[in-house]
N, C-alpha and C. Protein backbone atom coordinates (compact mmCIF):
# COMPACT_ATOMS: atom_id res chain seq x y z
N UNK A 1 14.21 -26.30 1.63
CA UNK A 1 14.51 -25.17 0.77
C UNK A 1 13.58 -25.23 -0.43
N UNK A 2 12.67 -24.03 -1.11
CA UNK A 2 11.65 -24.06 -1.84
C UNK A 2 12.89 -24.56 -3.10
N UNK A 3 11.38 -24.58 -3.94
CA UNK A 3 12.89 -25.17 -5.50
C UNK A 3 12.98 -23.55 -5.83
N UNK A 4 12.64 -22.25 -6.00
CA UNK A 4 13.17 -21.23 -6.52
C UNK A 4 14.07 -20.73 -5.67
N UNK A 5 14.00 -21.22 -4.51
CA UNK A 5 15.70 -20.45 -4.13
C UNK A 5 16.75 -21.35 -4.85
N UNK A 6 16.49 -22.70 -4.65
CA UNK A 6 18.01 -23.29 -5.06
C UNK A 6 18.08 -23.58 -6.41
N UNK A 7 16.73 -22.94 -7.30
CA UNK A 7 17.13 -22.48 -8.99
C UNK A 7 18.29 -21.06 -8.63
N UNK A 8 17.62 -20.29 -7.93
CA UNK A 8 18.57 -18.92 -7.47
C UNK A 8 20.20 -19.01 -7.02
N UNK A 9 19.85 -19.88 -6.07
CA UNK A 9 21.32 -19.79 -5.51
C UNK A 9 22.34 -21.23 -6.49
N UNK A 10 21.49 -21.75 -7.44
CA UNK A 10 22.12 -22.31 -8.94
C UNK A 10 22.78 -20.95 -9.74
N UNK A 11 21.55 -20.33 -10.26
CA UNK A 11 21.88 -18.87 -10.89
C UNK A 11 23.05 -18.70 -10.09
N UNK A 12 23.02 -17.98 -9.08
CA UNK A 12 23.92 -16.99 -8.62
C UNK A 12 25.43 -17.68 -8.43
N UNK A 13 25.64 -18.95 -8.30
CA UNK A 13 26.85 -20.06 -8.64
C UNK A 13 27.41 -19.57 -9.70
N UNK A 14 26.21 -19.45 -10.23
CA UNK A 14 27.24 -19.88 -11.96
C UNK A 14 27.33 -18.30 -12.72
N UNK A 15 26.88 -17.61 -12.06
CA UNK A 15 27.37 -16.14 -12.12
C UNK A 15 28.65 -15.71 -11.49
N UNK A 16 28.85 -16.68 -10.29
CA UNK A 16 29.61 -15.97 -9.81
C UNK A 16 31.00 -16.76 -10.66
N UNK A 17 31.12 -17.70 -11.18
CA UNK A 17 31.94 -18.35 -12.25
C UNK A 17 31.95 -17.69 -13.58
N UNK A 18 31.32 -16.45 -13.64
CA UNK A 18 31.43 -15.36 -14.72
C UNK A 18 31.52 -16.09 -16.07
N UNK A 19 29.99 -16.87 -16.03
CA UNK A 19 29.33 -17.08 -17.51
C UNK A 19 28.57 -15.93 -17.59
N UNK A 20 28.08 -15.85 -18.75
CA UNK A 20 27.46 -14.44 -19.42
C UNK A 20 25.82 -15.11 -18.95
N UNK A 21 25.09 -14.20 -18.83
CA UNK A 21 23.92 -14.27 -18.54
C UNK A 21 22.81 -15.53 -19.36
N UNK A 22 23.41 -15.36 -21.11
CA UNK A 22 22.66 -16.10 -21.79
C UNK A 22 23.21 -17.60 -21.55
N UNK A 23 24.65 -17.76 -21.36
CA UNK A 23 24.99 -19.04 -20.56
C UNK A 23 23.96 -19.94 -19.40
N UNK A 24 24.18 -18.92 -18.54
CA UNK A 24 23.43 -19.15 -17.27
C UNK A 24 21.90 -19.31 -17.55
N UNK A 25 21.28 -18.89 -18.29
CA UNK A 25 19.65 -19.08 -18.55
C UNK A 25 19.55 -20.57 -19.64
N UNK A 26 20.86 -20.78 -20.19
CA UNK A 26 20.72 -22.12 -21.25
C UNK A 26 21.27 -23.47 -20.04
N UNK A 27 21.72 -23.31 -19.91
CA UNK A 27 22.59 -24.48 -18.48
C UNK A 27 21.17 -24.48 -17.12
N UNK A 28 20.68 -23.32 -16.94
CA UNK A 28 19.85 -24.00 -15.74
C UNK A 28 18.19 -23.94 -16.32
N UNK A 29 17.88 -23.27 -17.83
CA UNK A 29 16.53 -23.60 -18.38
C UNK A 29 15.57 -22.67 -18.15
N UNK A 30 16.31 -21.74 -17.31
CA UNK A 30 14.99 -20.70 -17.17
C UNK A 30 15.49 -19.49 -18.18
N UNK A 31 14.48 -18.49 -17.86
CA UNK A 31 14.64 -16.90 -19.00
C UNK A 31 15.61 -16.20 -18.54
N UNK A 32 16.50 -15.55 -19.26
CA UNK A 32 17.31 -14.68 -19.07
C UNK A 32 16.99 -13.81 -17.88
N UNK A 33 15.86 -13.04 -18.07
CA UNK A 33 14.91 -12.32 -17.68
C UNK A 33 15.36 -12.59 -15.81
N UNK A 34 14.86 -13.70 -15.95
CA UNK A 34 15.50 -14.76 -14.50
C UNK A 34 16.37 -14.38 -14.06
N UNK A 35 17.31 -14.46 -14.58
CA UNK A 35 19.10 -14.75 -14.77
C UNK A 35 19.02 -12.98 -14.06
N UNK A 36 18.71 -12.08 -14.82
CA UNK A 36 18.76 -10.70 -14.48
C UNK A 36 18.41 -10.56 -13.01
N UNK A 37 17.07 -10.73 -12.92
CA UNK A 37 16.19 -10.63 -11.15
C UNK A 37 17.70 -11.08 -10.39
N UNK A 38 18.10 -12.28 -10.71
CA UNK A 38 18.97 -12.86 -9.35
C UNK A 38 20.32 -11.87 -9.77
N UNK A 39 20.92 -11.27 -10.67
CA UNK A 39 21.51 -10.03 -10.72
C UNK A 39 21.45 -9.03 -9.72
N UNK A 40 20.13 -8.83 -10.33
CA UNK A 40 19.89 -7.20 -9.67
C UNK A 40 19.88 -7.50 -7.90
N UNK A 41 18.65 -8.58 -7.82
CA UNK A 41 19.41 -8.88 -6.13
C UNK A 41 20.50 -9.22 -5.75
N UNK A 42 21.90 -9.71 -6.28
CA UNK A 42 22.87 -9.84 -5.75
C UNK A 42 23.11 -8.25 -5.42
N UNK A 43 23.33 -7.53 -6.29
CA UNK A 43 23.77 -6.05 -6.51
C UNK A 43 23.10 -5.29 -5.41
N UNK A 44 21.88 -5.77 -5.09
CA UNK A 44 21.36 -5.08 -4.05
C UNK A 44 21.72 -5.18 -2.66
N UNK A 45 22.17 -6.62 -2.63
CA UNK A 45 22.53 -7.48 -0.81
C UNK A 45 21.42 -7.71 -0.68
N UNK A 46 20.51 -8.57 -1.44
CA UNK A 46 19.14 -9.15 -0.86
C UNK A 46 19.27 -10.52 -1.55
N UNK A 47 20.29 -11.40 -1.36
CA UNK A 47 20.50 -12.13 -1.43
C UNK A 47 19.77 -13.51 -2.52
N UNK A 48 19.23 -14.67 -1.70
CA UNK A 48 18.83 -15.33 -2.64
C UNK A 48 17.37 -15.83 -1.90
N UNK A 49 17.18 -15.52 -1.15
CA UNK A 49 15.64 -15.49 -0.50
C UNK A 49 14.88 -14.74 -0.59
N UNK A 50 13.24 -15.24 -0.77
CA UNK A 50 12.27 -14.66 -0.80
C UNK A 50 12.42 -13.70 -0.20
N UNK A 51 11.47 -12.47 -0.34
CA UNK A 51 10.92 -11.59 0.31
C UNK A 51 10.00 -12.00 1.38
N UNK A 52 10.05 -12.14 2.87
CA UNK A 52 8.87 -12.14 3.54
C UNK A 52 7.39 -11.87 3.16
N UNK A 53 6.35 -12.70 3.04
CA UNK A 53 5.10 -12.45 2.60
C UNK A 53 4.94 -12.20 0.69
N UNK A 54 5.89 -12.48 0.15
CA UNK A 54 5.71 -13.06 -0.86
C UNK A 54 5.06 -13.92 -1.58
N UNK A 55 4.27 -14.08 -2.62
CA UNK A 55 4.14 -15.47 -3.06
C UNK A 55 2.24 -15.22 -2.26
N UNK A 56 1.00 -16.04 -2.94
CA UNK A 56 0.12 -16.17 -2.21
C UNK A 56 -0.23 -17.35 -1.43
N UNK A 57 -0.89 -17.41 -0.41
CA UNK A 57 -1.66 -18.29 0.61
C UNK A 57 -2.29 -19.56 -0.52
N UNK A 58 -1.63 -20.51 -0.11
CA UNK A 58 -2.70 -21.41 -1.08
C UNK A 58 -3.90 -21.54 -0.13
N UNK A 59 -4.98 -21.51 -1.12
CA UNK A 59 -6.22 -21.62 -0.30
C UNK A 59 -6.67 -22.79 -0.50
N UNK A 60 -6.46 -24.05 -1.40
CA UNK A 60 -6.61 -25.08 -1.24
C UNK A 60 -6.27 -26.19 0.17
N UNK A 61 -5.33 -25.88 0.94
CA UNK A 61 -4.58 -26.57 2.15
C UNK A 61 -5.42 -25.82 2.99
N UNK A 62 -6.19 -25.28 3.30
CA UNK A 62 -6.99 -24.12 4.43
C UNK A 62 -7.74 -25.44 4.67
N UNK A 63 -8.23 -25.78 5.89
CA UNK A 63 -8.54 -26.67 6.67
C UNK A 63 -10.38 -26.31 6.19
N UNK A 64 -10.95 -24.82 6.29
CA UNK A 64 -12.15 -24.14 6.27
C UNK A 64 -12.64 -24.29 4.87
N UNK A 65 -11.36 -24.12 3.64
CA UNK A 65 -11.73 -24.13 2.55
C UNK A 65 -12.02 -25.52 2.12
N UNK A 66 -11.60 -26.96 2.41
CA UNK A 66 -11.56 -28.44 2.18
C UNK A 66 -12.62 -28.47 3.14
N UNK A 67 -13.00 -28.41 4.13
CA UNK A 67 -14.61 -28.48 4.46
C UNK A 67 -15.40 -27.69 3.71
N UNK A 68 -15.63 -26.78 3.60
CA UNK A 68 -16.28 -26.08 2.60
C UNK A 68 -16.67 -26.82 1.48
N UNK A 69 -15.68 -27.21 0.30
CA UNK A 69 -15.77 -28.47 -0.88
C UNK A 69 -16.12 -28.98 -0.65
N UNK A 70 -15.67 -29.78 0.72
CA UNK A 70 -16.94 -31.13 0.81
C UNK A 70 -18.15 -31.16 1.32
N UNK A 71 -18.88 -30.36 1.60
CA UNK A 71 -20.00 -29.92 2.01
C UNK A 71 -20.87 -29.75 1.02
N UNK A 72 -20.44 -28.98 -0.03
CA UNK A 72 -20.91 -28.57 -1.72
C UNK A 72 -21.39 -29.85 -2.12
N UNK A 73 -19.97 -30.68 -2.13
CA UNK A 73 -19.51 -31.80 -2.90
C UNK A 73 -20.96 -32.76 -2.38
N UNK A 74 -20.78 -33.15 -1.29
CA UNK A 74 -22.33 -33.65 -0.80
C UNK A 74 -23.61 -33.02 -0.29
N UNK A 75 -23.36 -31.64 -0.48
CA UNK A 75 -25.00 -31.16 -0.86
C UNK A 75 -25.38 -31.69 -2.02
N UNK A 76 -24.72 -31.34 -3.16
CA UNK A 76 -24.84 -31.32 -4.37
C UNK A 76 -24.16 -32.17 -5.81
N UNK A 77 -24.72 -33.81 -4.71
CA UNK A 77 -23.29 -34.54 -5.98
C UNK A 77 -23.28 -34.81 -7.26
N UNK A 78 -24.72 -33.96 -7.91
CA UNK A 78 -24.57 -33.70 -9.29
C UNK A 78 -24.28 -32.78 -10.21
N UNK A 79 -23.93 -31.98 -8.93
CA UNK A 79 -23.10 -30.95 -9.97
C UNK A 79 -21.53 -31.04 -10.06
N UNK A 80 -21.14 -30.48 -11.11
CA UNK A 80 -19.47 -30.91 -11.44
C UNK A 80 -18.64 -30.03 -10.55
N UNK A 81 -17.15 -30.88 -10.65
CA UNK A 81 -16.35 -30.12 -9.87
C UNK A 81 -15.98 -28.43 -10.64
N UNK A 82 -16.41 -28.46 -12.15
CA UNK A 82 -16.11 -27.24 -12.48
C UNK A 82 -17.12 -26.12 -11.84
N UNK A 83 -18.57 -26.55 -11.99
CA UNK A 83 -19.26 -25.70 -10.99
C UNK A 83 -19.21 -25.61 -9.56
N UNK A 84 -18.90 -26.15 -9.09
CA UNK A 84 -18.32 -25.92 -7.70
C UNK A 84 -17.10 -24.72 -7.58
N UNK A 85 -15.83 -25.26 -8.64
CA UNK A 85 -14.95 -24.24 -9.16
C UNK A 85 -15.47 -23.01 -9.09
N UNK A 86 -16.18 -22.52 -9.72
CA UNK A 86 -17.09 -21.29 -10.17
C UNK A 86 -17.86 -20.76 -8.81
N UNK A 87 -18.49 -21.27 -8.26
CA UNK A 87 -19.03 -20.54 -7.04
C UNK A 87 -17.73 -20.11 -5.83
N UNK A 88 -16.70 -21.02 -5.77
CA UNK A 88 -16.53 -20.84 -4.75
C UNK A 88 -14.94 -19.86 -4.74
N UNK A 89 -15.21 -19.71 -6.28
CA UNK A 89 -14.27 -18.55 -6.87
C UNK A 89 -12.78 -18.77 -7.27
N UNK A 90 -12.67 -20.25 -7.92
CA UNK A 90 -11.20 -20.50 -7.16
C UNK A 90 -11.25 -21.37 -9.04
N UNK A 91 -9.78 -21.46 -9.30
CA UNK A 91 -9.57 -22.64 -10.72
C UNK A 91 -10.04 -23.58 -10.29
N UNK A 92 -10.49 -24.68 -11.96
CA UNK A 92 -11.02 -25.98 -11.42
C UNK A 92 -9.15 -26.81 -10.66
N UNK A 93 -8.69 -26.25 -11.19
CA UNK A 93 -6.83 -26.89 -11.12
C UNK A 93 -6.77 -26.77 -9.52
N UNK A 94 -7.55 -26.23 -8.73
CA UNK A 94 -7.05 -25.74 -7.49
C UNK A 94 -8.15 -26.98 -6.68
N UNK A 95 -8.98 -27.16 -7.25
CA UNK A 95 -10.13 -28.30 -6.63
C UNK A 95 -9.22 -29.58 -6.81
């Protein structure tokens, strides 16, 4: 189970124990704001799971993209991982 569903289906617990919203955002640490989203989806019947195709593809775990890096990485082992970053379009955080 990802950790934002079972922050969600935390939320939606302790909603359903009818603390007030600003309760529920001080007890589990996230924004009110939060607290609302898992609202409005209860209200809807869309429960406490993602949306299908939600969320992006990490492109770091791509089998094509980690060959790729290392190919750079030993064409070119004097250049930094931030320039590498930069060409290959991606944060240095993601290298």
């Amino acid at each position: 189970m990802a950790k934002q569903e079972t922050r969600r289906i935390k939320v939606s617990a302790l909603l359903d124990a009818d603390l007030l919203h600003k309760e529920v955002a001080r007890v589990t640490g996230i924004s009110i704001s939060t607290v609302e989203h898992v609202v409005a989806a209860k209200r809807a019947g869309k429960g406490t799971k993602r949306k299908a195709g939600s969320g992006t593809t990490c492109q770091v775990s791509t089998k094509a993209f980690l060959e790729n890096l290392l190919t750079m990485i030993i064409d070119n082992p004097k250049v930094s991982l931030c320039q590498h970053a930069r060409e290959l379009e991606v944060s240095l955080d993601m290298i």
